[in-house]
Protein backbone atom coordinates (compact mmCIF):
# COMPACT_ATOMS: atom_id res chain seq x y z
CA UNK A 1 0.00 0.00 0.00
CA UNK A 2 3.04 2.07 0.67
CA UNK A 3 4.60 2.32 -2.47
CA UNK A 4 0.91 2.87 -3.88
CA UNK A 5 0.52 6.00 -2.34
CA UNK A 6 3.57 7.62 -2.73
CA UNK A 7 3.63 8.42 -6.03
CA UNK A 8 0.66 9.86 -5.87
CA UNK A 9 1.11 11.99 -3.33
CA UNK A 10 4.16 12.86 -4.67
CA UNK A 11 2.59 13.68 -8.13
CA UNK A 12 -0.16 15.75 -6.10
CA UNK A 13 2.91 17.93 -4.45
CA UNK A 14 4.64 18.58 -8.13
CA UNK A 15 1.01 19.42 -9.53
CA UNK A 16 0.48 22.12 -6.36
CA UNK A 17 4.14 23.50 -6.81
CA UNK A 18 3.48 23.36 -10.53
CA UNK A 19 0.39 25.29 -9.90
CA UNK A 20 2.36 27.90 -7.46
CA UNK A 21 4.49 28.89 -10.17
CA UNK A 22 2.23 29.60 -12.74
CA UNK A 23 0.13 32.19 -10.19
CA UNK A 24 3.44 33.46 -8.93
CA UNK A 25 3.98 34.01 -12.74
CA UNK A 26 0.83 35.19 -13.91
CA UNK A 27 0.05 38.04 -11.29
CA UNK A 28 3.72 38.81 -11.51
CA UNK A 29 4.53 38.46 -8.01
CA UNK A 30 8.11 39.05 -6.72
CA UNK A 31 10.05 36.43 -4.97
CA UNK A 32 9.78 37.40 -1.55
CA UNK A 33 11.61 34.48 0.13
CA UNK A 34 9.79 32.69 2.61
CA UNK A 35 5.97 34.62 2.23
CA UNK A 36 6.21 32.98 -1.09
CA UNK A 37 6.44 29.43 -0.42
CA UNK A 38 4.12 26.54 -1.43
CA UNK A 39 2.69 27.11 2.06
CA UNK A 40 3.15 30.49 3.05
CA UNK A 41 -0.28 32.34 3.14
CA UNK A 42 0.66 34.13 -0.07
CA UNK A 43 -0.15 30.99 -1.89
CA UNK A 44 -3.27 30.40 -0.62
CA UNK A 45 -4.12 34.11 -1.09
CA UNK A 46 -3.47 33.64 -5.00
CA UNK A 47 -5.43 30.74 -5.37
CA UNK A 48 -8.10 32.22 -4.03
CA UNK A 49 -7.86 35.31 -6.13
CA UNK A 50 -7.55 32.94 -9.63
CA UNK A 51 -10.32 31.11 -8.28
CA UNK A 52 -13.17 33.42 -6.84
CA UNK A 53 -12.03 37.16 -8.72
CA UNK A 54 -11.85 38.28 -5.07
CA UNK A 55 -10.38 38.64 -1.86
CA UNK A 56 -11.43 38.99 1.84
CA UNK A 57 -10.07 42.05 3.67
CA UNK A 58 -7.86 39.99 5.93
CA UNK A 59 -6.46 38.83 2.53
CA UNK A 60 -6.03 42.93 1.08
CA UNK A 61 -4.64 43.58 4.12
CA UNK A 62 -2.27 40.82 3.72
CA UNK A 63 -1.10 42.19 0.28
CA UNK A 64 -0.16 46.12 1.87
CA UNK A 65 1.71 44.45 4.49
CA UNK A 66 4.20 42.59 2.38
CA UNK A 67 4.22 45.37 0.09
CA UNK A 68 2.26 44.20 -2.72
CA UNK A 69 0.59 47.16 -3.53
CA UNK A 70 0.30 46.66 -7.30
CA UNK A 71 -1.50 43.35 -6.97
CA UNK A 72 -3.86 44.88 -4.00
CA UNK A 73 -4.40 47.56 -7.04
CA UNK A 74 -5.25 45.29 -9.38
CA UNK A 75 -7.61 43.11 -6.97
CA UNK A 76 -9.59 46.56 -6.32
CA UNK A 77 -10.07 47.16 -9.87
CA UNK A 78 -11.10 43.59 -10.47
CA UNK A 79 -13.99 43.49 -7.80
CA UNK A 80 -14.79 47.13 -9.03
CA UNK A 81 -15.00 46.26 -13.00
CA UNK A 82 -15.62 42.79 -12.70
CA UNK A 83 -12.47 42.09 -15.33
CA UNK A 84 -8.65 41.76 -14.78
CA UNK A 85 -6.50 44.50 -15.86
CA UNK A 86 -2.88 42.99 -15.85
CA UNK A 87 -1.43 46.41 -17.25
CA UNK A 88 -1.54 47.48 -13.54
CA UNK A 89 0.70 44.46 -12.77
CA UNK A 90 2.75 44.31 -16.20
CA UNK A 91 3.74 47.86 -15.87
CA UNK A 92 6.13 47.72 -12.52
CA UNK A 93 6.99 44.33 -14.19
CA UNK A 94 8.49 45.52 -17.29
CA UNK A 95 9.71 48.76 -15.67
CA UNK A 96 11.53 46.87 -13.32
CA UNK A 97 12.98 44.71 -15.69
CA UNK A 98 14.28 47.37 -17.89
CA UNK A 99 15.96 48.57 -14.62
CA UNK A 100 17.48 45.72 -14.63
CA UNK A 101 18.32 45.37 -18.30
CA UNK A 102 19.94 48.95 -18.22
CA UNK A 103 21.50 49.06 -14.79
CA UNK A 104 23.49 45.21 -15.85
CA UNK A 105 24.71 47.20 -19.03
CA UNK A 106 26.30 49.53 -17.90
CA UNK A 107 27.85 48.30 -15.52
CA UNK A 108 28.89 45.50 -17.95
CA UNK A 109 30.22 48.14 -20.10
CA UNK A 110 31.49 50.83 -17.17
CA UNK A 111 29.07 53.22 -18.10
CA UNK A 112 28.08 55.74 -14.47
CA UNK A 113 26.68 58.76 -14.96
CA UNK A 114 24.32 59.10 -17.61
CA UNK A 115 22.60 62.26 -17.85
CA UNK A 116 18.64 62.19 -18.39
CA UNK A 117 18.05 63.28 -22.13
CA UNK A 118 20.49 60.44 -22.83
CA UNK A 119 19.58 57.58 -21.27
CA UNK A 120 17.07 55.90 -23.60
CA UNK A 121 19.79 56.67 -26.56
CA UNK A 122 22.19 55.56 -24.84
CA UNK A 123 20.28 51.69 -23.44
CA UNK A 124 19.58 51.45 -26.61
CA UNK A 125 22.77 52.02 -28.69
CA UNK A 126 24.94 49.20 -26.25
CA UNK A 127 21.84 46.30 -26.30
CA UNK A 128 22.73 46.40 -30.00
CA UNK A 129 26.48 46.38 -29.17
CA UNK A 130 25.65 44.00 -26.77
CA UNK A 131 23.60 41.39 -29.38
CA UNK A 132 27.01 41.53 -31.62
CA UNK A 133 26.10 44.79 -34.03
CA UNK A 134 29.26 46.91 -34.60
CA UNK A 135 29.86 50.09 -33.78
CA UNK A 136 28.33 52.90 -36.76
CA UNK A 137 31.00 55.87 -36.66
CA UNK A 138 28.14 58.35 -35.89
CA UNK A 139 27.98 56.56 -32.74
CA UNK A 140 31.35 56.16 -31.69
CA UNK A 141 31.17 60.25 -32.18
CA UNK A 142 27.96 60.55 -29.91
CA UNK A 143 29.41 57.96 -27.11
CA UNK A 144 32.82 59.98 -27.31
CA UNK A 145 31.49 63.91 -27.24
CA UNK A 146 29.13 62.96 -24.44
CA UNK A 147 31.78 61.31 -22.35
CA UNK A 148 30.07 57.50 -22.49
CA UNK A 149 32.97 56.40 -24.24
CA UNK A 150 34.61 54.08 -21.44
CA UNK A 151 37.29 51.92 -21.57
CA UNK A 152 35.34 48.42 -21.89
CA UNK A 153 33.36 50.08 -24.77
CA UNK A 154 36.14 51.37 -26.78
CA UNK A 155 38.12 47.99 -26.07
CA UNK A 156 34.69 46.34 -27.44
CA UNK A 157 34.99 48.53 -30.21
CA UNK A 158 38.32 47.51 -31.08
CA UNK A 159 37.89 44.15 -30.95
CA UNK A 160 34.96 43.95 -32.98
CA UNK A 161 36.86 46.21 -35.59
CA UNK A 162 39.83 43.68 -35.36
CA UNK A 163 37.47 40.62 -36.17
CA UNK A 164 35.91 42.67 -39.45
CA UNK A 165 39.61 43.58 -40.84
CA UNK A 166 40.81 40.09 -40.13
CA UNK A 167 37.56 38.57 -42.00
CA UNK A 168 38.40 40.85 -44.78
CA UNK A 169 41.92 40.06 -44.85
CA UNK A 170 40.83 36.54 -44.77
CA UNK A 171 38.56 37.47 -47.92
CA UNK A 172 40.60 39.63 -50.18
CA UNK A 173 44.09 39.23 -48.92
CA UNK A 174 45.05 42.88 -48.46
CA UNK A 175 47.93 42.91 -46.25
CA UNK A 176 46.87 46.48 -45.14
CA UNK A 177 43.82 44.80 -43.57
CA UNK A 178 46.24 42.50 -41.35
CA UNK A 179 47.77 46.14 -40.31
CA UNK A 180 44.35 47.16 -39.13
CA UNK A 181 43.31 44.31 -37.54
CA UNK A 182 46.33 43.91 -35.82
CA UNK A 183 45.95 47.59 -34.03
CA UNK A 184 42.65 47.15 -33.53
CA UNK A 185 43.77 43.79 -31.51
CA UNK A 186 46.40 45.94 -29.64
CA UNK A 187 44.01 48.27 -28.63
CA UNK A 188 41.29 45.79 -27.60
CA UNK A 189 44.54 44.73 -25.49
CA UNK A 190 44.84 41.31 -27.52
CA UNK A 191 48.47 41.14 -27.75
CA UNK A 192 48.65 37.67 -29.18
CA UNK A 193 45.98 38.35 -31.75
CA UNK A 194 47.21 40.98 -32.76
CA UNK A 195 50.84 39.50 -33.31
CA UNK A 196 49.23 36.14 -34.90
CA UNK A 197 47.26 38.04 -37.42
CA UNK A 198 50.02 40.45 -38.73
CA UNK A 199 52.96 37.35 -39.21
CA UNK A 200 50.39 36.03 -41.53
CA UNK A 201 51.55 38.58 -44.04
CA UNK A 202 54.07 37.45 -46.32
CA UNK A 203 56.41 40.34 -46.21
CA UNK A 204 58.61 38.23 -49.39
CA UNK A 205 55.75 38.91 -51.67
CA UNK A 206 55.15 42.80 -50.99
CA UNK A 207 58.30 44.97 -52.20
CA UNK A 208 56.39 48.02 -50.78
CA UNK A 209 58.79 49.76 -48.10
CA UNK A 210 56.02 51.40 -46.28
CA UNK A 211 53.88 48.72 -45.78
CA UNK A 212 56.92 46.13 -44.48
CA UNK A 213 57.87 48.68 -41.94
CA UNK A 214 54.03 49.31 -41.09
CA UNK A 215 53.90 45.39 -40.27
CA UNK A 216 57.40 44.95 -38.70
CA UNK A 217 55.84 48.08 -36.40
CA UNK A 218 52.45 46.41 -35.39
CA UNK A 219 54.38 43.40 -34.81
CA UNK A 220 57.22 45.31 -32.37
CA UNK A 221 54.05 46.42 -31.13
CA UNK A 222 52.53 43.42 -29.98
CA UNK A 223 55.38 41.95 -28.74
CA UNK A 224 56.12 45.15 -26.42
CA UNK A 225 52.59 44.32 -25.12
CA UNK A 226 53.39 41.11 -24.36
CA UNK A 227 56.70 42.22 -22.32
CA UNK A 228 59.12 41.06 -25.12
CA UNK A 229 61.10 44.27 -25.16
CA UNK A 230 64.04 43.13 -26.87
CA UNK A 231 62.66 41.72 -30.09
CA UNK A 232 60.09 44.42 -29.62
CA UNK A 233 62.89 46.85 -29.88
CA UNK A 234 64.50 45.03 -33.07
CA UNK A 235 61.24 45.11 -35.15
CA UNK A 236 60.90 48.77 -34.81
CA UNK A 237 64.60 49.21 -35.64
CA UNK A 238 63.71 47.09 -38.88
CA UNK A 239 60.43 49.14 -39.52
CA UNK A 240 62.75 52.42 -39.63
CA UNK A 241 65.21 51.09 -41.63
CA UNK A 242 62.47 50.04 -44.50
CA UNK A 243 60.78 53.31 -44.27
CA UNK A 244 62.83 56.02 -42.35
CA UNK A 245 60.29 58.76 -42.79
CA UNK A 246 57.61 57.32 -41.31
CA UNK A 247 56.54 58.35 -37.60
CA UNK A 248 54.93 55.22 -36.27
CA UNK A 249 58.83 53.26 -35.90
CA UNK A 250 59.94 56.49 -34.40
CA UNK A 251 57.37 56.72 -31.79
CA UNK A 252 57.63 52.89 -30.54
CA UNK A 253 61.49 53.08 -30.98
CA UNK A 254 61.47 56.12 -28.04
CA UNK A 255 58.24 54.34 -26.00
CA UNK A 256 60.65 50.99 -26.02
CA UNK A 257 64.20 52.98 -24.95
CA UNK A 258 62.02 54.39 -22.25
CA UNK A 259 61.04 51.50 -20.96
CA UNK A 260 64.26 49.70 -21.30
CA UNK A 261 65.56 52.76 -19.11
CA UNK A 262 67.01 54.73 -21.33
CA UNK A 263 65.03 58.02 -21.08
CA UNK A 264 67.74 60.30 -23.19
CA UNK A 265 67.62 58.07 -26.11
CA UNK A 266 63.68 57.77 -25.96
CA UNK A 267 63.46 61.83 -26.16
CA UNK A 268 65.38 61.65 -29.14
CA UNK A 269 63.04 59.14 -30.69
CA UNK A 270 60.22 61.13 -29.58
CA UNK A 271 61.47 63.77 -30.92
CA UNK A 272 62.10 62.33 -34.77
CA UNK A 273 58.97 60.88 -34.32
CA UNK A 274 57.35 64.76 -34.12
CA UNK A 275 59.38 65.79 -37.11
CA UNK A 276 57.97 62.69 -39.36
CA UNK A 277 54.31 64.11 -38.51
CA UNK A 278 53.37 62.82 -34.99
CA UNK A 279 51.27 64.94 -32.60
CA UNK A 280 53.05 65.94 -29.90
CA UNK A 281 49.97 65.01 -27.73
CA UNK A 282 50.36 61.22 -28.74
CA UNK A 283 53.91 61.51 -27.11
CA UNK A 284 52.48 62.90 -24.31
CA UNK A 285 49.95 60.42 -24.12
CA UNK A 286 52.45 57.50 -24.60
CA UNK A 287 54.76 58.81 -21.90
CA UNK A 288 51.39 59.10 -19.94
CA UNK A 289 50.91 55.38 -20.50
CA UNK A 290 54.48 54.34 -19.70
CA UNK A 291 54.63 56.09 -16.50
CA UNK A 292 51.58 54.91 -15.51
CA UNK A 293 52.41 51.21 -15.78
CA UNK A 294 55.83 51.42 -14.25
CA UNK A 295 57.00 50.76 -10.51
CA UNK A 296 57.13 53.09 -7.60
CA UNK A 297 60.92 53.42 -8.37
CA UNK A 298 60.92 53.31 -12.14
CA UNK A 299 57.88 56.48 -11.87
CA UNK A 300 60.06 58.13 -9.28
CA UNK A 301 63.05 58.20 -12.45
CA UNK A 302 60.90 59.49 -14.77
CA UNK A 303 59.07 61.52 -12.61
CA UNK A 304 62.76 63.36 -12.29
CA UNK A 305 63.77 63.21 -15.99
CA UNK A 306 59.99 64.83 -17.32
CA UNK A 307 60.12 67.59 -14.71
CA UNK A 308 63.83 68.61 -15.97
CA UNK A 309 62.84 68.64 -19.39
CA UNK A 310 59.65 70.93 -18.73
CA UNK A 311 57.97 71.12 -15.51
CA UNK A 312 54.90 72.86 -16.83
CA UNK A 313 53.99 70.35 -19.61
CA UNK A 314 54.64 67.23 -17.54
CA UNK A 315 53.62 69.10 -14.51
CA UNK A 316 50.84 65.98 -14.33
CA UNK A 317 53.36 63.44 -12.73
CA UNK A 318 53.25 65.38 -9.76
CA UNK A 319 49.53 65.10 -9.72
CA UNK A 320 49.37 61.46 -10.26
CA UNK A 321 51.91 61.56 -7.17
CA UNK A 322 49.28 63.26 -5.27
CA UNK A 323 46.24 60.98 -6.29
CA UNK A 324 48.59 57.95 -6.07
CA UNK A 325 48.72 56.91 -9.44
């Protein structure tokens, strides 16, 4: 008789749990823990309600006190109109849930403040980001002039730019597309992408000087990311050499001295690299870079070496002493 009756018992228990769950679901009621159990007088309330289209007051009352005011809403209008009117429910439901939606995305992409007028713009720019879309350049203008431009979206960006240069690369064979894909790697801080995709270039089949020292560069590149200052320092000496009036060699040849120590020698890479055509805010911004990634000891060396050269131009290393950076 035993084994008989369990099973249906226990069939009885999945069909009321079953049942639970669909209420729970269809007046859109919140988990609230332990007043929302099988046998918590929530349940019974709800059955109740999808069973008779009213309540009792003890059962109202019920409802305010756990602070389910949109389903004590709803009930009212029910015994009033003598019809449901989910909207009442369905609105905190969905509003809630785009809360939810929004607040997860930016924080997923390290988005803070967002100021009013923006926010539906802005929700709705990173959900299609966020389903795979890539970036339009009208909106990498509107995320970037209204300061929404953070770091995990522009490495994002970069990474999805990498994939579509690689994929055309893949397509059409344009070595210049490697190039691309390869800085877009570096700057979605993909070192060994970026390195993989520009060796794929067969630098014995293109005679063009410009475009063997743009791939020895992206390749010195990537291998200063990935700590391999040496070689690093020997691809950017090749890049030169194959096209000596080109900026890009110059500026990694003085980032790489710096970090190998030698600060003199870097300023006078620097400062070929400004004569070829580089802004003298990307040095800046390098040097920036470098100084932030280096030791307590190493920063307190350059701090030293950037103040004697101009104290009013790098006048921010003593701020980032002050902050701690």
């Amino acid at each position: 008789m035993t084994s008989t009756k369990e099973p249906l018992t226990s069939s009885s228990e999945s069909a009321r749990v079953k049942r639970h769950e669909l209420l729970m679901a269809k007046y859109y009621v919140p988990d609230l823990g332990g007043n929302s159990t099988i046998d918590s007088p929530l349940a019974f309330i709800l059955d109740r309600l999808d069973t008779s289209n009213a309540l009792s007051v003890e059962d109202k009352q019920y409802l305010r006190d756990k602070g389910l005011f949109d389903l004590h809403q709803f009930v009212k209008y029910l015994e009033e109109h003598g019809k449901p009117n989910f909207s009442i429910l369905r609105t905190k439901f969905e509003r809630e849930r785009k809360r939810v939606i929004r607040d997860n995305l930016r924080a997923k992409y390290g988005i803070d403040w967002v100021e009013r007028g923006h926010m539906g713009k802005l929700i709705h720019l990173i959900e299609q980001i966020d389903k795979g879309g890539r970036f339009a350049s009208a909106d990498v203008i509107w995320l970037t002039n209204h300061d929404y431009f953070s770091l995990e979206l522009k490495r994002e960006f970069h990474r999805r730019e990498a994939i579509a240069c690689s994929q055309n690369f893949a397509s059409n064979g344009d070595p210049w597309e490697a190039v691309n894909a390869s800085s877009h790697y570096r700057k979605a801080v993909m070192p060994n992408d970026a390195l993989t995709i520009a060796t794929r270039v067969d630098l014995g089949r293109h005679l063009e000087k410009h475009l063997q020292s743009a791939i020895c560069t992206t390749i010195g590149g990537a291998k200063r990311d990935l700590g391999r200052l040496e070689e690093a320092l020997t691809c950017a000496q090749d890049a030169h050499s194959k096209d000596p009036r080109s900026f890009h060699p110059c500026t990694l040849l003085g980032a790489l001295h710096y970090e190998l120590g030698d600060f003199s020698l870097g300023d006078e890479w620097f400062q070929k690299a400004v004569e070829r055509g580089a802004k003298s805010e990307g040095v800046d911004s390098e040097l920036r870079s470098i100084f932030r990634r280096a030791d307590k000891v190493k920063q307190e060396e350059l701090r030293r070496h950037l103040l004697k050269i101009d104290p009013v131009r790098y006048g921010w290393v003593n701020r980032s002493k002050k902050s701690g950076h």
